[in-house]
Protein backbone atom coordinates (compact mmCIF):
# COMPACT_ATOMS: atom_id res chain seq x y z
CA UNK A 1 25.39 164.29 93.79
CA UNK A 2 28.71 164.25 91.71
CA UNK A 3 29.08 165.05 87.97
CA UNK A 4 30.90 166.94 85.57
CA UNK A 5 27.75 167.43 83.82
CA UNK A 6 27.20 170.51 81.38
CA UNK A 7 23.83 171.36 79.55
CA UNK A 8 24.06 171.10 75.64
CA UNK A 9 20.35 172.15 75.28
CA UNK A 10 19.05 174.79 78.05
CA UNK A 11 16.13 175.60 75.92
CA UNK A 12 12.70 175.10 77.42
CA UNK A 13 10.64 172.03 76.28
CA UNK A 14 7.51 172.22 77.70
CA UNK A 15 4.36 172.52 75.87
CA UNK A 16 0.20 171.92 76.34
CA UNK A 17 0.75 168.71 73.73
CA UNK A 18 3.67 167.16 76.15
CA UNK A 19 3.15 163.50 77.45
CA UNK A 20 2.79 163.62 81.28
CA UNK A 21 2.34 161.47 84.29
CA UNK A 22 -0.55 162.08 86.27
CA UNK A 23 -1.83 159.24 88.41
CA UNK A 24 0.15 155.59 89.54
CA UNK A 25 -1.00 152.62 91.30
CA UNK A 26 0.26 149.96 93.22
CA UNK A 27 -0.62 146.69 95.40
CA UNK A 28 1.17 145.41 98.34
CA UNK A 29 3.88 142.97 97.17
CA UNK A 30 4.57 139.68 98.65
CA UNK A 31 2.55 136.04 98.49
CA UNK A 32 -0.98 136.33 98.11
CA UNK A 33 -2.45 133.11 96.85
CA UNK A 34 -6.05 134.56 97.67
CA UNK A 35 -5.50 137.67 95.19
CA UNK A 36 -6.02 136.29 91.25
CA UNK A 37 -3.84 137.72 88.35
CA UNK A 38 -7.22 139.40 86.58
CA UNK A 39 -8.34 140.55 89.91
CA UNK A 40 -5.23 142.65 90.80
CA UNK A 41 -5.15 144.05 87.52
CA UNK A 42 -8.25 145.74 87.54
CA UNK A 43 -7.65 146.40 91.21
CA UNK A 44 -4.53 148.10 90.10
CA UNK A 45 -6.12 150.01 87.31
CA UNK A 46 -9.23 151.62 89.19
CA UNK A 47 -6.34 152.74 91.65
CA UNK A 48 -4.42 154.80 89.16
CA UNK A 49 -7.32 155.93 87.26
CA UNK A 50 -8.42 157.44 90.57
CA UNK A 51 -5.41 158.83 91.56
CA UNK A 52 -5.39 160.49 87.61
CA UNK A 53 -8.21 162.31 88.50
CA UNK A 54 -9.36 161.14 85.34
CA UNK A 55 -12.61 158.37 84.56
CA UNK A 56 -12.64 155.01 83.73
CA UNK A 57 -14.32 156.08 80.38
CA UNK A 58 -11.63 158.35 79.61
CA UNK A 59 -9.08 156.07 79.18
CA UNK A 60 -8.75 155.24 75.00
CA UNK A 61 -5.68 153.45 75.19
CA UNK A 62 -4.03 150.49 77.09
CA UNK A 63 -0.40 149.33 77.01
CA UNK A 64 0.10 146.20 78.66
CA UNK A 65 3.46 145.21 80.47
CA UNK A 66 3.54 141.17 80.30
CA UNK A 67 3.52 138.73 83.36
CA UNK A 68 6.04 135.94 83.29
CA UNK A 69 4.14 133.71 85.70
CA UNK A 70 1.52 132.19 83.20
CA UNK A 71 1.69 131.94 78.97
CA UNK A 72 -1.97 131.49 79.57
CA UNK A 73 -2.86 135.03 81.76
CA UNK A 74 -0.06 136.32 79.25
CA UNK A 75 -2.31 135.36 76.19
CA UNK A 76 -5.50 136.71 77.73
CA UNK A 77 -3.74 140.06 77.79
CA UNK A 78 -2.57 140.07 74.16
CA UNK A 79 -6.04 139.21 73.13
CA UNK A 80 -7.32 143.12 74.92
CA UNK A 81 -8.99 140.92 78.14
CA UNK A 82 -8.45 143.92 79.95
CA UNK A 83 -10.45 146.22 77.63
CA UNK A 84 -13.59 144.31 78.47
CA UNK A 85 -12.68 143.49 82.10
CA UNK A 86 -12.43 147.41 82.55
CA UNK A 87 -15.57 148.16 80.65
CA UNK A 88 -14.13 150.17 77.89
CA UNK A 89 -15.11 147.57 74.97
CA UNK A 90 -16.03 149.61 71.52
CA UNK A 91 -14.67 152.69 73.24
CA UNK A 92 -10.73 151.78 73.52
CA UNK A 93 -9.02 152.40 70.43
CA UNK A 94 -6.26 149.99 70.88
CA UNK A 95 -4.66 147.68 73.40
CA UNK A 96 -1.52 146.35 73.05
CA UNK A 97 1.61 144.69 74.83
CA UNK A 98 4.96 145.85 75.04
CA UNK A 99 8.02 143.83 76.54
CA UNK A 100 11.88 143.93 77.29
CA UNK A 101 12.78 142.39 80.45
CA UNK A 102 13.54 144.59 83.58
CA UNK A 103 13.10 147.70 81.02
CA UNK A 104 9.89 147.28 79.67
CA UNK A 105 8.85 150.27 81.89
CA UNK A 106 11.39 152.71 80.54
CA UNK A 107 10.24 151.40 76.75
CA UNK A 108 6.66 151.97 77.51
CA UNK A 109 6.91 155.61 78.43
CA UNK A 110 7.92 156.10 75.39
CA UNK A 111 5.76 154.27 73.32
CA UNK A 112 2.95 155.70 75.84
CA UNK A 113 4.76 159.35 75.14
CA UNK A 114 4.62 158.96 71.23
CA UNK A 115 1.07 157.59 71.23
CA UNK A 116 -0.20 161.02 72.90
CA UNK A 117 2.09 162.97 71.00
CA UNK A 118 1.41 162.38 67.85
CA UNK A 119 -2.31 162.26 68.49
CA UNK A 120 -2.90 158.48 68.03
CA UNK A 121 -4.06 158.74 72.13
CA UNK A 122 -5.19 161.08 74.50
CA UNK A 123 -5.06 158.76 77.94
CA UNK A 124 -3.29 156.19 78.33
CA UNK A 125 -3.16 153.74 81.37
CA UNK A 126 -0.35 151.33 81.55
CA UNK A 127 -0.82 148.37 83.48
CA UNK A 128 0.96 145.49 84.68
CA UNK A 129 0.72 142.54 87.40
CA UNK A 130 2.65 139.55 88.00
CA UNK A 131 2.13 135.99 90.31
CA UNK A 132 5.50 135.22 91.01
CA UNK A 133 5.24 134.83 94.98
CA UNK A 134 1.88 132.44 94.52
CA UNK A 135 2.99 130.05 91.27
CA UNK A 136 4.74 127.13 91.67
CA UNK A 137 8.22 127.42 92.66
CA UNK A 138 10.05 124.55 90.54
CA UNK A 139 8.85 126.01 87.41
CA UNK A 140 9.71 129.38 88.29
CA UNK A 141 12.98 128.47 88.85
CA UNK A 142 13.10 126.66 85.33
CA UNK A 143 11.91 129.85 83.95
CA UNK A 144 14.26 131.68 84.93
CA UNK A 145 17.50 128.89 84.50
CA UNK A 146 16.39 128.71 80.82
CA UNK A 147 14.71 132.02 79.45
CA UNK A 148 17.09 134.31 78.18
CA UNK A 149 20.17 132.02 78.52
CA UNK A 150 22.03 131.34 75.77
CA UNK A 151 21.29 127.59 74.48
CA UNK A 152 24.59 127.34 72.47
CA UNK A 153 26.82 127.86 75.46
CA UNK A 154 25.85 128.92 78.46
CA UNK A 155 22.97 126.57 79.51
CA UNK A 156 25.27 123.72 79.03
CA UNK A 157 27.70 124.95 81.38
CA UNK A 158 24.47 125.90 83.62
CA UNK A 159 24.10 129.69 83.79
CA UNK A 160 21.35 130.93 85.64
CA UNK A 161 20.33 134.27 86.44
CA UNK A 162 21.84 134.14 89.85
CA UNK A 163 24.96 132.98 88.93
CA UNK A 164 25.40 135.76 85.61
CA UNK A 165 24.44 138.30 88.99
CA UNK A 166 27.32 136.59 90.78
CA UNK A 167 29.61 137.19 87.74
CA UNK A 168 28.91 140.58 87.25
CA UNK A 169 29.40 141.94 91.06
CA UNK A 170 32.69 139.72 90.69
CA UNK A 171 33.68 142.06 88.36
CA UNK A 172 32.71 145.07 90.41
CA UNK A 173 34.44 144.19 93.36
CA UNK A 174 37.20 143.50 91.68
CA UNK A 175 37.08 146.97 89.58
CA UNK A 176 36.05 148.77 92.63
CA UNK A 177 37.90 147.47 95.36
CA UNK A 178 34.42 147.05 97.32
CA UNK A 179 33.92 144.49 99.79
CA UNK A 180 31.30 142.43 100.46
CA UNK A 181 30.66 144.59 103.36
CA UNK A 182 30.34 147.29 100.87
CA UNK A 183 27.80 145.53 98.85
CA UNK A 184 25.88 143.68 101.58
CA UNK A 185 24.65 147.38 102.45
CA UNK A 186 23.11 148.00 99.15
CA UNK A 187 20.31 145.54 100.56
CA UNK A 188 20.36 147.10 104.07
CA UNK A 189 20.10 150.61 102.81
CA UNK A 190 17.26 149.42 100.49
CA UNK A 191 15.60 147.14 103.71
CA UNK A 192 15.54 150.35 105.62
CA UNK A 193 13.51 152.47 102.42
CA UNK A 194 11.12 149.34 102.50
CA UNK A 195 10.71 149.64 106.16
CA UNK A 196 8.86 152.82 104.69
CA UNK A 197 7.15 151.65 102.35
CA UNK A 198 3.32 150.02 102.86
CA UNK A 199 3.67 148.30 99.78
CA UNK A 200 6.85 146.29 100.31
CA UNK A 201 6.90 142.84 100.92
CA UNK A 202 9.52 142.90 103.35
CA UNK A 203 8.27 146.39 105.01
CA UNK A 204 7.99 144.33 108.41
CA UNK A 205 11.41 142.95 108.53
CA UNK A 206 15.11 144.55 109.72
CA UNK A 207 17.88 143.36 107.63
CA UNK A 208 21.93 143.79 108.76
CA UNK A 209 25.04 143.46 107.13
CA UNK A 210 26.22 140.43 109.54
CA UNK A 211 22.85 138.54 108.68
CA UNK A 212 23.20 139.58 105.13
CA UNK A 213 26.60 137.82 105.00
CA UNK A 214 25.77 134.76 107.51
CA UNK A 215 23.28 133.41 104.87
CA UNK A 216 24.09 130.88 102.70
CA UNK A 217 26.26 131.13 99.27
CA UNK A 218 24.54 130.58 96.65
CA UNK A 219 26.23 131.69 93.56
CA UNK A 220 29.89 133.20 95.17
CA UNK A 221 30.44 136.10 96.07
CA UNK A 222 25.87 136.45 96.28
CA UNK A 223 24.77 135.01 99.19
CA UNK A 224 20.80 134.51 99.56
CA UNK A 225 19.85 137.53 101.44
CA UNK A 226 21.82 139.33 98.69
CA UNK A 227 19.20 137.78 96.23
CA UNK A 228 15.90 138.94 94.82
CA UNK A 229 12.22 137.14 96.41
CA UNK A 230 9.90 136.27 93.81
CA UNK A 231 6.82 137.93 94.00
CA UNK A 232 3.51 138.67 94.00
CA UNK A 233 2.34 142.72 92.96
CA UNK A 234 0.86 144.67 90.43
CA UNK A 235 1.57 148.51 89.42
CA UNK A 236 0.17 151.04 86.76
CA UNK A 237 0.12 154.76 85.56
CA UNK A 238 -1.53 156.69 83.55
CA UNK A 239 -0.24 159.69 80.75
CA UNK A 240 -2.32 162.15 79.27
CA UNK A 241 -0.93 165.65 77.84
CA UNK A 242 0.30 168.43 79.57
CA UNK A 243 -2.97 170.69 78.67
CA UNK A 244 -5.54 167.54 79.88
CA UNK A 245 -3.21 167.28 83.06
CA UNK A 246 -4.08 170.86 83.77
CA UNK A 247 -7.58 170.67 84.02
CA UNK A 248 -7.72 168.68 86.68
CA UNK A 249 -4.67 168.45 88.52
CA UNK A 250 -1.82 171.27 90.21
CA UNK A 251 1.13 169.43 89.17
CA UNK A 252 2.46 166.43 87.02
CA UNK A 253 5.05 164.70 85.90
CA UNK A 254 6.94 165.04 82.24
CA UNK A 255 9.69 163.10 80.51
CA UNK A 256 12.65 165.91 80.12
CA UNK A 257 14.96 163.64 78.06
CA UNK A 258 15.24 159.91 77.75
CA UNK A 259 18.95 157.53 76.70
CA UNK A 260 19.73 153.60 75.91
CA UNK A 261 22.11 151.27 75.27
CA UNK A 262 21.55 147.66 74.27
CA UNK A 263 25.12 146.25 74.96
CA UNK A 264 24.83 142.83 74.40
CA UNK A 265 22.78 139.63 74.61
CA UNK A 266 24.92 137.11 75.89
CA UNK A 267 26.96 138.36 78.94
CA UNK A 268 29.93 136.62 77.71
CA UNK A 269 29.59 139.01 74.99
CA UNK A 270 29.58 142.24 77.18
CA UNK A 271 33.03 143.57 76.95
CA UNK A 272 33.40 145.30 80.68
CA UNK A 273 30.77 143.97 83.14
CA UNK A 274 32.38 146.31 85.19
CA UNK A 275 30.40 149.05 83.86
CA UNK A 276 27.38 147.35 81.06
CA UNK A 277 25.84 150.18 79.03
CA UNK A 278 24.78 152.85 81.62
CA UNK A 279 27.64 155.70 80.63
CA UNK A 280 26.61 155.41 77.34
CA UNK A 281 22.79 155.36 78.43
CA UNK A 282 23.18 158.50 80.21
CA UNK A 283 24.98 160.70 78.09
CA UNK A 284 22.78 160.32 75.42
CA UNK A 285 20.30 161.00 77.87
CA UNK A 286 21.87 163.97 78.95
CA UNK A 287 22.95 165.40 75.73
CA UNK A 288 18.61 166.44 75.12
CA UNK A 289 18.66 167.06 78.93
CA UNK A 290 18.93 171.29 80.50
CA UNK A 291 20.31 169.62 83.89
CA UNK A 292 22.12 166.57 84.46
CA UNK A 293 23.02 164.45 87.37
CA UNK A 294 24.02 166.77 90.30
CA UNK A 295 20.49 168.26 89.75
CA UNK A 296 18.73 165.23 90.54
CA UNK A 297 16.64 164.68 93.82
CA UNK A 298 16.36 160.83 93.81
CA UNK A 299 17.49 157.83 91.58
CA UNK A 300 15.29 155.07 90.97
CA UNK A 301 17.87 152.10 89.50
CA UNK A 302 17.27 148.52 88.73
CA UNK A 303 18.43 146.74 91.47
CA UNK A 304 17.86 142.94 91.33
CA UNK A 305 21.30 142.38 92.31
CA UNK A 306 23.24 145.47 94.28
CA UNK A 307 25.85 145.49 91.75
CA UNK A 308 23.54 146.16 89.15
CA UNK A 309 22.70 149.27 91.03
CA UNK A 310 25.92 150.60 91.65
CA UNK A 311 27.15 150.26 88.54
CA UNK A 312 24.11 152.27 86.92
CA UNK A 313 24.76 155.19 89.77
CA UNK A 314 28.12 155.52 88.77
CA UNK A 315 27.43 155.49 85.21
CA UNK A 316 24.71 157.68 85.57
CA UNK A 317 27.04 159.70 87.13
CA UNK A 318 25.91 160.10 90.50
CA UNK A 319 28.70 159.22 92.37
CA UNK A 320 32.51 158.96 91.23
CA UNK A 321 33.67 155.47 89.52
CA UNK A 322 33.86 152.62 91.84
CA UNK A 323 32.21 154.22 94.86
CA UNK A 324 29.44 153.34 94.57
CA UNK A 325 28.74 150.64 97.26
CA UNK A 326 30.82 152.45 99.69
CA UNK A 327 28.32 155.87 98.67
CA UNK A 328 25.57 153.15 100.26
CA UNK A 329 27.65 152.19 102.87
CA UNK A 330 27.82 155.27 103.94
CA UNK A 331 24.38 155.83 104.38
CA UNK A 332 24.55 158.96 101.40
CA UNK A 333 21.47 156.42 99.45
CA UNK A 334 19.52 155.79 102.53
CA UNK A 335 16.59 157.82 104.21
CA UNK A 336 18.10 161.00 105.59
CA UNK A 337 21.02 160.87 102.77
CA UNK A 338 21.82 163.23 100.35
CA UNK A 339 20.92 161.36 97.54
CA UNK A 340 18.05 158.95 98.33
CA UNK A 341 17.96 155.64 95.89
CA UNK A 342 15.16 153.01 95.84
CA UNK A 343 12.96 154.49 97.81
CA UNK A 344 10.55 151.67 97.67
CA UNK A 345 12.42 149.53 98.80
CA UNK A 346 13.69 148.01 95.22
CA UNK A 347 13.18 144.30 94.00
CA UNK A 348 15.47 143.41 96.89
CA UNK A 349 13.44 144.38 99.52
CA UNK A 350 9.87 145.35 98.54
CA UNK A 351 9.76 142.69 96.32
CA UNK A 352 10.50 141.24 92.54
CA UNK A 353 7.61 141.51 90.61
CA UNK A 354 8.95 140.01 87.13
CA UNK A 355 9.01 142.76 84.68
CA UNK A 356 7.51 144.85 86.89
CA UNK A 357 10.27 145.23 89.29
CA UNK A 358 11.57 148.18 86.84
CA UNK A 359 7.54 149.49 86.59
CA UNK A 360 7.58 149.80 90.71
CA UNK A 361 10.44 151.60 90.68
CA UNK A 362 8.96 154.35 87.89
CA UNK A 363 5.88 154.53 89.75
CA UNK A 364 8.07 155.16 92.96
CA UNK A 365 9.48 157.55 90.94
CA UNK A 366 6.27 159.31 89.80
CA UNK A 367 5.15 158.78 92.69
CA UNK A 368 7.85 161.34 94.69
CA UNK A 369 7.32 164.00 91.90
CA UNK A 370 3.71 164.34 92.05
CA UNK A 371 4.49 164.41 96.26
CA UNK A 372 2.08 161.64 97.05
CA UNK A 373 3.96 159.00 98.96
CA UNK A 374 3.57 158.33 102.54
CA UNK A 375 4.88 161.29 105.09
CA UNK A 376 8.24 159.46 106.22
CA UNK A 377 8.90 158.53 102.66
CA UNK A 378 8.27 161.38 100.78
CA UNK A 379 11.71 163.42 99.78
CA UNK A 380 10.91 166.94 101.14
CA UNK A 381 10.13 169.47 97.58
CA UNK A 382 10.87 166.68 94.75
CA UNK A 383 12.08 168.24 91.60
CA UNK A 384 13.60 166.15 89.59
CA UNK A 385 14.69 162.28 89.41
CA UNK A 386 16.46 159.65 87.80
CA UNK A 387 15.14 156.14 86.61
CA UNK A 388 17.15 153.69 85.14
CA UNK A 389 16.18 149.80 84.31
CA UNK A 390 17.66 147.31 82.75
CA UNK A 391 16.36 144.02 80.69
CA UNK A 392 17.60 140.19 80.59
CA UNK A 393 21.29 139.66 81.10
CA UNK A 394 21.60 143.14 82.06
CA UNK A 395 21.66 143.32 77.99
CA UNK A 396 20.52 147.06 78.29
CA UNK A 397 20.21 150.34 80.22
CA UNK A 398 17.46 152.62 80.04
CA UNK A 399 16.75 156.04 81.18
CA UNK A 400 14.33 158.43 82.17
CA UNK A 401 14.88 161.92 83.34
CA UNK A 402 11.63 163.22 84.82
CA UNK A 403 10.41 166.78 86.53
CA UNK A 404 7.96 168.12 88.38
CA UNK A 405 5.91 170.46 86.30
CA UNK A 406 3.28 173.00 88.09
CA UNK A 407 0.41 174.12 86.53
CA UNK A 408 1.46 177.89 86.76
CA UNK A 409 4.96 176.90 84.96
CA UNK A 410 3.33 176.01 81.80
């Protein structure tokens, strides 16, 4: 856990009105065509709500993270379907949707965070489900060749998201010296955390380096297994404050200090692809931060593409510049290592969920703190972790520092 990190603010945050995590939920992600979009939404709900310790009736507040499968399901959202699906109609005081690609989760928190803060909510269950794995696959991929592509320029020359992931690892293995040995065990190292993982879609299936790199090119140097599945999944969590949380549970989960950077739209814009926004991300996350990067237990990082991911551990400052896929490589990110990564699995292995790829990994996240994932997964006494996501063209990078809290702490 490298860094030359060193506190600018050691004084202690905590306090009964703090926004804290006390409950997640999650389906099994793959293709489901006999599970409906409503129907794992409230499925996913009552699990997180139960897992909150909390009641149904409790909730006051929803914040929706959008699908991408549907404008229709989308719409029913926006118009508070939810709110009446869950059975909190005239006793919900608002229900709303946030939305910024792959970082929508990171955003939400703090929307979530300022809502309870300030007093405006007292519980507040975010929720989110998506129909990739079931929806037709030719419009899919037309959704994703076209949204969030520039029209002036880089449509015409036909862009797609695949091909802006090929561009960027380009320039990481060129910056790095990695090879695609390197980064073909990102995915492996990931495959094996999935393995783990009940909830993955590919939790069933081994994955190698020599398969990884037998598959077919598809946008050079990514070759399909190096590729995210579309999927089918749904996740949610609930925040409350730090005094609620203690009423009814032993530990939680709070926020210690959040960073961004919105880099660019375009990625013919972004000036070292090499790197994107995440150094800048996390030292203004660690600036409002008493511990830093070698203090964390676990990184969750966006990782629909493994150069994504080892470009946001580096920045975050988790391993030196440019070793990042060899850190994976050598096994330092996978179960066992010293610094565990993805330990769902990630988008490339248990599944890409839309937005929701970056709300999985959270809820991993929260998951780990409050120590309720599955025996093998679980990293032994989980203090402290890192999530990062990032939106669109990789336009962004977003951070969350969170810690364990213990009712006897506060």
């Amino acid at each position: 856990m490298a860094g030359d990190f060193v506190p600018k603010l050691t004084t202690d945050k905590r306090s009964p009105n703090d926004p804290v995590f006390i409950g997640v939920g999650e389906l099994p992600s793959g293709r489901f065509p006999n599970r409906t979009f409503i129907g794992d939404l409230t499925d996913v709900a009552h699990l997180a709500i139960l897992d909150s310790g909390l009641s149904r009736s409790d909730i006051d507040t929803i914040l929706l993270i959008p699908c991408l499968h549907s404008f229709a399901d989308q719409a029913d959202l926006i118009f508070s379907r939810m709110v009446e699906e869950l059975g909190l109609s005239r006793s919900a005081k608002s229900s709303f949707m946030v939305h910024s690609g792959g970082s929508t989760s990171d955003n939400a928190v703090r929307i979530a965070s300022g809502l309870i803060a300030s007093g405006h909510a007292r519980n507040v269950l975010v929720l989110q489900a998506e129909r990739w794995g079931s929806a037709d696959l030719s419009k899919m991929v037309t959704m994703l060749t076209l949204n969030g592509i520039p029209q002036e320029w880089e449509q015409p020359s036909g862009i797609t998201f695949n091909a802006i992931g090929a561009m960027i690892t380009r320039a990481y293995m060129e910056a790095s010296g990695s090879t695609p040995e390197d980064m073909a065990s990102v995915c492996v190292a990931l495959r094996q955390w999935s393995r783990l993982n009940p909830n993955a879609m590919y939790r069933d299936r081994d994955l190698t380096i020599d398969e990884i790199l037998a598959s077919k090119m598809v946008s050079d140097p990514l070759r399909a297994k190096e590729c995210p599945m579309l999927a089918d999944g749904a996740a949610a969590f609930v925040m409350t404050t730090a005094e609620n949380a203690r009423r009814n549970s032993d530990a939680w989960v709070r926020v210690n200090a959040s960073g961004g950077c919105v880099s660019h739209y375009s990625l013919g814009q972004e000036t070292n692809a090499a790197t994107l926004g995440w150094k800048i991300a996390a030292d203004r996350a660690y600036t409002h931060s008493d511990w830093g990067p070698a203090d964390a237990d676990f990184a969750q990082i966006y990782d629909s593409y493994a150069a994504i991911t080892t470009i946001g551990a580096e920045g975050l400052g988790l391993v030196p510049p440019g070793e990042g896929a060899r850190f994976f490589r050598a096994g330092h990110a996978s179960p066992g290592g010293k610094l565990p990564m993805n330990t769902n699995g990630g988008l490339l292995s248990a599944g890409h969920t839309g937005v929701g790829g970056g709300l999985a990994l959270l809820v991993e996240g929260i998951r780990q703190l409050l120590h309720r994932a599955e025996t093998p997964r679980q990293i032994e006494g989980a203090r402290r972790g890192i999530i990062g996501g990032s939106g669109g063209s990789y336009m962004d990078a977003q951070i969350l520092l969170l810690e364990r809290i213990e009712k006897g702490e506060l």
